[in-house]
Protein backbone atom coordinates (compact mmCIF):
# COMPACT_ATOMS: atom_id res chain seq x y z
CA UNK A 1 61.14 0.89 -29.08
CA UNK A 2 62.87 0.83 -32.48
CA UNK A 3 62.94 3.74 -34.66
CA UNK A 4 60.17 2.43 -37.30
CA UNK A 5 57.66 1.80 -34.36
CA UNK A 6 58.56 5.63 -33.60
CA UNK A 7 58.06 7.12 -36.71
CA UNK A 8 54.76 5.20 -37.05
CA UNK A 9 53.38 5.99 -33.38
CA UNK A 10 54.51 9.64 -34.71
CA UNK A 11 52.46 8.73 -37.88
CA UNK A 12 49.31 7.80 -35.88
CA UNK A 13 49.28 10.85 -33.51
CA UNK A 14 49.32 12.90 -36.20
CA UNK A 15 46.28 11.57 -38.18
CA UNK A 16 44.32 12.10 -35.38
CA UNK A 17 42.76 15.34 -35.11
CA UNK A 18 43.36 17.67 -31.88
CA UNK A 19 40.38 17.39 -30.38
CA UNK A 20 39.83 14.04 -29.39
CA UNK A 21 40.37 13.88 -25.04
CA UNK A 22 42.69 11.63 -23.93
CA UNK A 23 41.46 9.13 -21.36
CA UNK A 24 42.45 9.14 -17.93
CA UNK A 25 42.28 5.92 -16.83
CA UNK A 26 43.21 3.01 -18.91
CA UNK A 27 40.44 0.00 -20.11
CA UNK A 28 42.58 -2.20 -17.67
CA UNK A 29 41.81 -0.37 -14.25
CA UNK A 30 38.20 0.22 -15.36
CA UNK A 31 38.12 -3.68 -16.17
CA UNK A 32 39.53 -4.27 -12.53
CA UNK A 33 37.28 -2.12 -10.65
CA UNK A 34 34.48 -3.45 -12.50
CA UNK A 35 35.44 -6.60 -11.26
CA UNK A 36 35.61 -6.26 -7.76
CA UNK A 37 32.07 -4.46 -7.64
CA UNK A 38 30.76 -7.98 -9.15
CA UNK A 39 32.62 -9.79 -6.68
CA UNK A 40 31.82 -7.84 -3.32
CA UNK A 41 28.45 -7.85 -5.00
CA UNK A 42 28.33 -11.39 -5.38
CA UNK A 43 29.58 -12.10 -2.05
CA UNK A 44 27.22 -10.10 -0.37
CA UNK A 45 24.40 -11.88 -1.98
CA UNK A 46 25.74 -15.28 -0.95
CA UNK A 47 26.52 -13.89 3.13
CA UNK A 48 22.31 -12.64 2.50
CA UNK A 49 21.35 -16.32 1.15
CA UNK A 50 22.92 -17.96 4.07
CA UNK A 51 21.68 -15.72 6.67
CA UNK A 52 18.06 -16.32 5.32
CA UNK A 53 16.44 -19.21 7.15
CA UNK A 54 14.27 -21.19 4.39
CA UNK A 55 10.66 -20.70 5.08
CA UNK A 56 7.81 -23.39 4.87
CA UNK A 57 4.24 -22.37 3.83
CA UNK A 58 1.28 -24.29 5.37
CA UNK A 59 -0.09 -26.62 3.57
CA UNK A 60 -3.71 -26.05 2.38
CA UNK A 61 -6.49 -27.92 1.29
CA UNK A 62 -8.02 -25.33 -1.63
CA UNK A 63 -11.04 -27.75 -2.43
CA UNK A 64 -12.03 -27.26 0.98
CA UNK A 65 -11.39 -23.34 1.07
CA UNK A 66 -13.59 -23.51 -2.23
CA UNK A 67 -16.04 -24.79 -0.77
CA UNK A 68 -16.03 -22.81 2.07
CA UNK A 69 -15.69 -19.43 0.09
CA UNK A 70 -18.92 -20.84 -1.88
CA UNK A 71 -20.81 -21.43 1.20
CA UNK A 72 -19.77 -17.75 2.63
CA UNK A 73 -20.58 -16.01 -0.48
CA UNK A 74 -23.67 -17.49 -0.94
CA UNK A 75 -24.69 -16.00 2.11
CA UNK A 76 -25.36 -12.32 2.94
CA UNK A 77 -23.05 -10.69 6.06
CA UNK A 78 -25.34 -10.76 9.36
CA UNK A 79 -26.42 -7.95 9.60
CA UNK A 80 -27.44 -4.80 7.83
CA UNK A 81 -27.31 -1.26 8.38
CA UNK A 82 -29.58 0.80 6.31
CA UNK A 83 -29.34 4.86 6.31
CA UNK A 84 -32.42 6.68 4.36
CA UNK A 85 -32.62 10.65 4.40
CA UNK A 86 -36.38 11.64 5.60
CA UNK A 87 -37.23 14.73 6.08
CA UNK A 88 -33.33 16.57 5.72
CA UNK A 89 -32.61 14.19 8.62
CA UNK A 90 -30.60 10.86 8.64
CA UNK A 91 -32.50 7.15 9.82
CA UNK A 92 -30.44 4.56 10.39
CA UNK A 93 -31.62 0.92 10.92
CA UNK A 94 -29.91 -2.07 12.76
CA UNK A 95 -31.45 -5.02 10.79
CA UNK A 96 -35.19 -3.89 10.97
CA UNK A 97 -34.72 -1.70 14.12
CA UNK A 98 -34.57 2.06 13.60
CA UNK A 99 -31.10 3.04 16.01
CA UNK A 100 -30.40 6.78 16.85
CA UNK A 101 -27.22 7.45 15.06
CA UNK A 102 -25.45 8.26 18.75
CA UNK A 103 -26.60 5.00 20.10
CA UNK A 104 -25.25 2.45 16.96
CA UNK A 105 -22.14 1.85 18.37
CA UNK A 106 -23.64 0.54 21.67
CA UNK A 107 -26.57 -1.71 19.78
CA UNK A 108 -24.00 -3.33 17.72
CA UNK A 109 -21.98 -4.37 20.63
CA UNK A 110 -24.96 -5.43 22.74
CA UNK A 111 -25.57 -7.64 19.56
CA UNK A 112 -22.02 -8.47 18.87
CA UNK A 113 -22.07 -8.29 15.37
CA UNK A 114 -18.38 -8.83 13.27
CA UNK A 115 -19.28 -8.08 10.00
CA UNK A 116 -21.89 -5.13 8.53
CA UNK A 117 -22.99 -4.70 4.82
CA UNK A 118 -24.02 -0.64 4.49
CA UNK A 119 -26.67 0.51 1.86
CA UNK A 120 -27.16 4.42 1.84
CA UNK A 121 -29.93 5.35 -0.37
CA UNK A 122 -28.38 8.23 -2.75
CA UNK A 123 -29.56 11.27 -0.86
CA UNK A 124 -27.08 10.36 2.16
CA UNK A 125 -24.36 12.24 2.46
CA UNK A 126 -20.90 11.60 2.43
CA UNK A 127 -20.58 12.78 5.84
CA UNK A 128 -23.31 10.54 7.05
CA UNK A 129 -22.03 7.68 5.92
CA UNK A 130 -18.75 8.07 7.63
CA UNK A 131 -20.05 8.61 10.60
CA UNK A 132 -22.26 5.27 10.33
CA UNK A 133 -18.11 3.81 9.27
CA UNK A 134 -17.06 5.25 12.48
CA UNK A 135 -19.75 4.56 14.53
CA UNK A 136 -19.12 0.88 13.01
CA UNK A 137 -15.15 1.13 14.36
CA UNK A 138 -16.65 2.21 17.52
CA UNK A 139 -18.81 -0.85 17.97
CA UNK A 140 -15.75 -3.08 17.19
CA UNK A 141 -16.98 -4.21 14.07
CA UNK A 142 -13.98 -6.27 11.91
CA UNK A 143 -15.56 -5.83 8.80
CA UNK A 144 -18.07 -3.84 7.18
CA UNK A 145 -18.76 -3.90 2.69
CA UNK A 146 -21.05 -1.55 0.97
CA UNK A 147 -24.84 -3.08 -0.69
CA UNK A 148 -25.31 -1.36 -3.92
CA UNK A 149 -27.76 -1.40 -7.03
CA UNK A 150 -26.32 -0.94 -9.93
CA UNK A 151 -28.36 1.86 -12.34
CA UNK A 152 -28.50 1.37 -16.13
């Protein structure tokens, strides 16, 4: 280093004021590391890729799923469990026959029914109406939706 580049490094340092931290590491090593976190990055996600088999979906005819879904929704579920309050007590009816609440899971087997639309008038109880849900998972029901009138 000649004795002008000196005098103006000496120059510099002293134009700067005091309180200014000096840096540990220089911008080349942080450039280096940076770079081999993007390149073990990026080789990890290529060793994923080719580990990944490629997956096929079936092939589907929607037009005919519309169709279908048309059909099904035009229809109610096929069967229908009712639950009134009379008298402080719960009824609950299978279809048009009134079923003692212990007893539902046994008629709905004996009728194997798969699917159940509930409609609770609105003095049933909460608690009522999960055990009707239960009674429902008892009678290996797969599905069951909720029949509601909506107030204005």
């Amino acid at each position: 280093m000649t004795a002008s580049a000196r005098t103006a490094t000496a120059r510099i340092r002293q134009s700067l004021p005091d309180d200014i931290p000096a840096m540990p590491v220089s911008l080349s090593e942080i450039g280096f590391v940076l770079s081999l976190i993007f390149m073990c990055s990026f080789i990890m996600i290529l060793a994923n890729g080719a580990m990944m088999q490629e997956k096929t979906l079936p092939q589907v005819d929607l037009t005919q799923m519309r169709r279908q879904g048309e059909s099904e929704a035009a229809q109610p579920p096929e069967t229908r469990i009712s639950i009134t309050m009379t008298d402080g007590a719960a009824d609950c009816f299978l279809g048009e026959r009134k079923v003692p609440m212990d007893r539902l899971p046994d008629a709905l087997r004996e009728e194997k029914v798969r699917e159940v639309a509930i409609r609770a008038d609105n003095l049933v109880t909460n608690g009522t109406i999960m055990k009707v849900i239960r009674a429902c998972r008892q009678g290996e029901v797969q599905s069951f939706t909720f029949v509601y009138e909506e107030t204005q």
